[in-house]
Protein backbone atom coordinates (compact mmCIF):
# COMPACT_ATOMS: atom_id res chain seq x y z
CA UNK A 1 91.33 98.02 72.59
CA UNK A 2 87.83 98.76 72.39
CA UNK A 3 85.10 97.36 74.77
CA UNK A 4 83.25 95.45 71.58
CA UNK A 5 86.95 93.59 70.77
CA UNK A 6 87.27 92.43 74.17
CA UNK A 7 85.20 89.01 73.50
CA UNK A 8 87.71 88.07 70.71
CA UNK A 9 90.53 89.16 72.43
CA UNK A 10 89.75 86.48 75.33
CA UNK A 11 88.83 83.99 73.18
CA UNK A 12 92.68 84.32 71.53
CA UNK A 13 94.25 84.34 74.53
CA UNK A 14 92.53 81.34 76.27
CA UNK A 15 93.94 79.38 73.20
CA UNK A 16 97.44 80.35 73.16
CA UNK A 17 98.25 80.24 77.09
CA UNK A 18 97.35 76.22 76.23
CA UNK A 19 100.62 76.05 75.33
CA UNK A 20 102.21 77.34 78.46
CA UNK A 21 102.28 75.73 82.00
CA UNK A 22 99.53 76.66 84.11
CA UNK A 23 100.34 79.23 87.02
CA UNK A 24 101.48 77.49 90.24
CA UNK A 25 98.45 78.68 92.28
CA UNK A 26 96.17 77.17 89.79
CA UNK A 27 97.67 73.91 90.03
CA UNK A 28 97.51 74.05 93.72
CA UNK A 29 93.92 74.99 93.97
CA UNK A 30 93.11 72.09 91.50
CA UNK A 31 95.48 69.59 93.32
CA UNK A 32 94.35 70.39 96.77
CA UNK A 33 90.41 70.56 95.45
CA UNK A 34 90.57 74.33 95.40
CA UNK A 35 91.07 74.51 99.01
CA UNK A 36 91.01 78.32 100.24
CA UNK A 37 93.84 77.83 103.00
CA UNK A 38 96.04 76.19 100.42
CA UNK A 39 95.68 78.88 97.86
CA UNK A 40 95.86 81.42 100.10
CA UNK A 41 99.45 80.26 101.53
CA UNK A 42 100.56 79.17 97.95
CA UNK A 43 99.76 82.55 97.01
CA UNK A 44 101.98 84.24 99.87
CA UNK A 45 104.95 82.10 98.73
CA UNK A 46 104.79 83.22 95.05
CA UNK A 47 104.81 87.12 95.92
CA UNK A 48 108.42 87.84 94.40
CA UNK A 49 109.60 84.32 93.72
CA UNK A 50 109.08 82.24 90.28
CA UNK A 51 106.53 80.01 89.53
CA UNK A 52 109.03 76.84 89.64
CA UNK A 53 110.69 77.74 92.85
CA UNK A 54 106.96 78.53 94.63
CA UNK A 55 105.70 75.07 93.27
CA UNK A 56 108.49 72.97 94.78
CA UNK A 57 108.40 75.09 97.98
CA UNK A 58 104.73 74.66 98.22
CA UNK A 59 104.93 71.13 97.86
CA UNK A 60 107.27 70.87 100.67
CA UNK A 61 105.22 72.80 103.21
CA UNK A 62 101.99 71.03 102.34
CA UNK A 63 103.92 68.23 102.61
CA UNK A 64 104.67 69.05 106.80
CA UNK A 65 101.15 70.69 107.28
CA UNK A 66 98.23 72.05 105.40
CA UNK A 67 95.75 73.69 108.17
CA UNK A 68 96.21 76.22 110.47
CA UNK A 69 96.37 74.18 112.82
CA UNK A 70 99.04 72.20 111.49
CA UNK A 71 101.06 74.88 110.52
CA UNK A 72 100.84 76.20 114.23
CA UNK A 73 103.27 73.19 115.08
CA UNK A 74 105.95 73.66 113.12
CA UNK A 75 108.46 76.33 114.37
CA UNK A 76 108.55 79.03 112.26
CA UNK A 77 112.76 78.28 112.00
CA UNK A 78 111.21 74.43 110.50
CA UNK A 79 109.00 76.75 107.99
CA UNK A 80 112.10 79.36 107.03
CA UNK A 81 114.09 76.39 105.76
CA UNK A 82 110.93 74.17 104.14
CA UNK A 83 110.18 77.25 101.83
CA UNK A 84 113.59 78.26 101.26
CA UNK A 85 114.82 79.93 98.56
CA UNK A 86 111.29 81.92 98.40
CA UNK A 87 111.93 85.55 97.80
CA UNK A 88 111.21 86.69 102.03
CA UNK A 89 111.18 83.61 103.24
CA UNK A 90 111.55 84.78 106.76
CA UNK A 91 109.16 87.18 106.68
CA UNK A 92 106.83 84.87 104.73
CA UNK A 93 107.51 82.23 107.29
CA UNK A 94 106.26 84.89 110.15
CA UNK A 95 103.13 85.57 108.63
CA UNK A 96 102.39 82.21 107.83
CA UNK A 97 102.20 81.49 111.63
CA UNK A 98 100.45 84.93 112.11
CA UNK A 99 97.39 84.07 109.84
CA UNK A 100 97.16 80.82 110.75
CA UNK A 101 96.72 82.41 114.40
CA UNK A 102 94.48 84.82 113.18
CA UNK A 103 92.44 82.14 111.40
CA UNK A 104 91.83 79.85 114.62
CA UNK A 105 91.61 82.96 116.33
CA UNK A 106 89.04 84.73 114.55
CA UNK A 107 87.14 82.80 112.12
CA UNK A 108 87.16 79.10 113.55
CA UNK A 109 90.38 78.25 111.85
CA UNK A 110 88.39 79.00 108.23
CA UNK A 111 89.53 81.52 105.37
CA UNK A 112 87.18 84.06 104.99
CA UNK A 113 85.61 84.56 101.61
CA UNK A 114 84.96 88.26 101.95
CA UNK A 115 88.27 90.47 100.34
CA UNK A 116 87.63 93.25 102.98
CA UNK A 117 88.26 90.29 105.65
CA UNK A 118 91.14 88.91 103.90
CA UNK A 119 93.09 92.05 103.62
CA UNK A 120 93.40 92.37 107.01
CA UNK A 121 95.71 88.80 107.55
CA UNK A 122 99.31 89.35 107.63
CA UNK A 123 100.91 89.58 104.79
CA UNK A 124 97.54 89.82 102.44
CA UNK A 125 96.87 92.44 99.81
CA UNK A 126 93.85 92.94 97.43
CA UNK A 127 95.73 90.72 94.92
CA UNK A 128 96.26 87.67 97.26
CA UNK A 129 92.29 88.48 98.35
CA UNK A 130 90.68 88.68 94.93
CA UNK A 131 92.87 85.29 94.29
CA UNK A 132 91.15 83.66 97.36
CA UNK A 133 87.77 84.71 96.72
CA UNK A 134 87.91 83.92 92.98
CA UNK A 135 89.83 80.69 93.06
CA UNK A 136 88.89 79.26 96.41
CA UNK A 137 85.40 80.58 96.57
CA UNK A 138 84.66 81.52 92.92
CA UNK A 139 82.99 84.58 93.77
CA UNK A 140 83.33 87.12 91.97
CA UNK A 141 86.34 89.65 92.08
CA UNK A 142 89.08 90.19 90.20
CA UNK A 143 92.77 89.60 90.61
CA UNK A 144 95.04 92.10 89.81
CA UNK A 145 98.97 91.05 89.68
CA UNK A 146 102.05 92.70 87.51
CA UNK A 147 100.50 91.02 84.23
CA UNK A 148 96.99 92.24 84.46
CA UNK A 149 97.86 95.56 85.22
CA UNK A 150 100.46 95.86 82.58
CA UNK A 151 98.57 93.99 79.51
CA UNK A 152 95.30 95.95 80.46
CA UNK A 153 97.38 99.32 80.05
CA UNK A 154 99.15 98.45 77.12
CA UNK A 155 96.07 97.47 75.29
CA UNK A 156 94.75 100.70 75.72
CA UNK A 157 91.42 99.02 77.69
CA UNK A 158 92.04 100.99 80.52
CA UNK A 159 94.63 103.83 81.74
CA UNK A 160 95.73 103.59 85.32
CA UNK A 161 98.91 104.15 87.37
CA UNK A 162 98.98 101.47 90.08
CA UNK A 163 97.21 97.53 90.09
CA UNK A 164 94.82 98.76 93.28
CA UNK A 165 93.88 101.43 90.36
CA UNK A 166 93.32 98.78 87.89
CA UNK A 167 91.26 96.70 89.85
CA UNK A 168 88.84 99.58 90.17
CA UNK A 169 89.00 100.42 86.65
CA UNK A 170 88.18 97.03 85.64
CA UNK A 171 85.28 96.11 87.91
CA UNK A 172 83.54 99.37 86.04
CA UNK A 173 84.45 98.41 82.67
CA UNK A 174 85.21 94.69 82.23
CA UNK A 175 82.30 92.36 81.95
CA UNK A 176 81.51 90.16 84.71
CA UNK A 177 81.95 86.71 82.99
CA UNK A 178 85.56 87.69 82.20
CA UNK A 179 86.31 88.59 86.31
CA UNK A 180 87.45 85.23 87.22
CA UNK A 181 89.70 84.44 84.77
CA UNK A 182 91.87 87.22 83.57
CA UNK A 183 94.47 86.19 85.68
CA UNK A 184 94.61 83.31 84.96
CA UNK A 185 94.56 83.98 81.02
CA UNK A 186 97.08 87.16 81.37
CA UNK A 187 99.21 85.03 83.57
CA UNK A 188 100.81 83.04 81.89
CA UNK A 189 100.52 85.59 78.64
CA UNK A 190 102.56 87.88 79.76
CA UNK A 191 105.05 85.58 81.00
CA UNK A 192 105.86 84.43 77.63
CA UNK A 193 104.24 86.63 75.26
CA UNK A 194 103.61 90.34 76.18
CA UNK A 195 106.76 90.41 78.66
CA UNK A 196 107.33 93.85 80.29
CA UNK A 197 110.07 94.43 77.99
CA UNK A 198 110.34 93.69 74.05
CA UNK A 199 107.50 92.04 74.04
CA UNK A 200 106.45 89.51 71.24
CA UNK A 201 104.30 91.42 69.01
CA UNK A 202 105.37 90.00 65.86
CA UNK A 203 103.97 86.93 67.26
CA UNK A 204 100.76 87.69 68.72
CA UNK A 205 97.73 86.91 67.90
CA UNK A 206 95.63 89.83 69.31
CA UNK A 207 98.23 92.48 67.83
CA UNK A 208 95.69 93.95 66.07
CA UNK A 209 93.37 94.82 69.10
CA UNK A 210 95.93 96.22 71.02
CA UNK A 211 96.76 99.88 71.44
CA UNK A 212 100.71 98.88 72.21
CA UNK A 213 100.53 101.77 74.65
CA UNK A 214 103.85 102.33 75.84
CA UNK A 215 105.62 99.71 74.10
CA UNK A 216 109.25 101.71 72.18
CA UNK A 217 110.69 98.24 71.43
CA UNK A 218 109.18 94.78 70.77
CA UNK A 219 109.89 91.69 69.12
């Protein structure tokens, strides 16, 4: 895909992914007036674990606590078995009490909008960060998951090996205005559409941007 299709290629996608649900941590932020905390936690639970279990697992812990300091109360036993069947739920449960430590701790029980400052909570990458900063914030970064880094690769837009390698690749080459909402777009998009394997070529839309690097078999 070359960097003059790019505009067109957006535009495509943010009309097919209407047909899709929206991602779990976008329904969160917009339920809980895109509060950082929330996001941030609702993000932690859907690392490994499907959209439909992390909704209904989210719901259930906002439902005992939503602050750090509320989270602090419940035993972190209480927490395994709210977020249950969460891929790590133990571990999740751990750090959940960890940052919410951290947060009371260090920033006056606040999530901090810088990424450098968010990577160092338990549990947080640069994914989880950019997803903070973009979505609770909306400052500018950009969030790098499974989908972006795949979809960006196979259209040829960029060539990199890892997501951390993607993110840097894209902040060079991607315009701004697109920063805050490619993962949101790609999402959903390559959950149904450009799926890691056989994807659905025959059936989309931007076919003829895309490079298809790496695809051997597709739909």
């Amino acid at each position: 895909m070359r960097q003059d299709q790019v505009p067109a290629a957006i535009r495509i996608v943010k009309r097919e992914i209407r047909q899709w649900q929206e991602p779990v941590v976008g329904v969160v932020a917009r339920e809980s007036g895109r509060d950082p905390f929330r996001i941030l936690i609702s993000c932690l639970l859907s690392l490994r674990t499907k959209d439909k279990t992390t909704a209904e697992a989210s719901a259930r812990l906002f439902a005992l606590a939503h602050t750090p300091s509320e989270l602090l109360k419940v035993p972190a036993a209480r927490i395994e078995q709210t977020i249950f069947p969460v891929g790590f739920y133990r571990t999740k449960a751990k750090s959940i009490h960890a940052i919410s430590r951290r947060l009371i701790d260090q920033y006056g029980g606040r999530v901090p909008d810088s990424i450098d400052d968010l990577v160092t909570l338990p549990g947080v990458g640069r994914k989880t960060a950019n997803l903070v900063v973009t979505v609770g914030y909306h400052k500018p970064g950009i969030c790098v998951d499974i989908h972006v880094h795949r979809i960006t690769n196979r259209w040829g837009y960029i060539r990199t090996a890892t997501p951390d390698k993607s993110e840097v690749a894209l902040r060079a080459k991607l315009p701004k205005r697109y920063w805050i909402i490619l993962n949101d777009l790609l999402v959903p998009f390559g959950q149904h559409l450009c799926q890691p394997v056989s994807p659905f070529c025959s059936r989309c839309k931007i076919a003829r941007y895309c490079d298809r690097v790496g695809v051997t078999r597709s739909r």
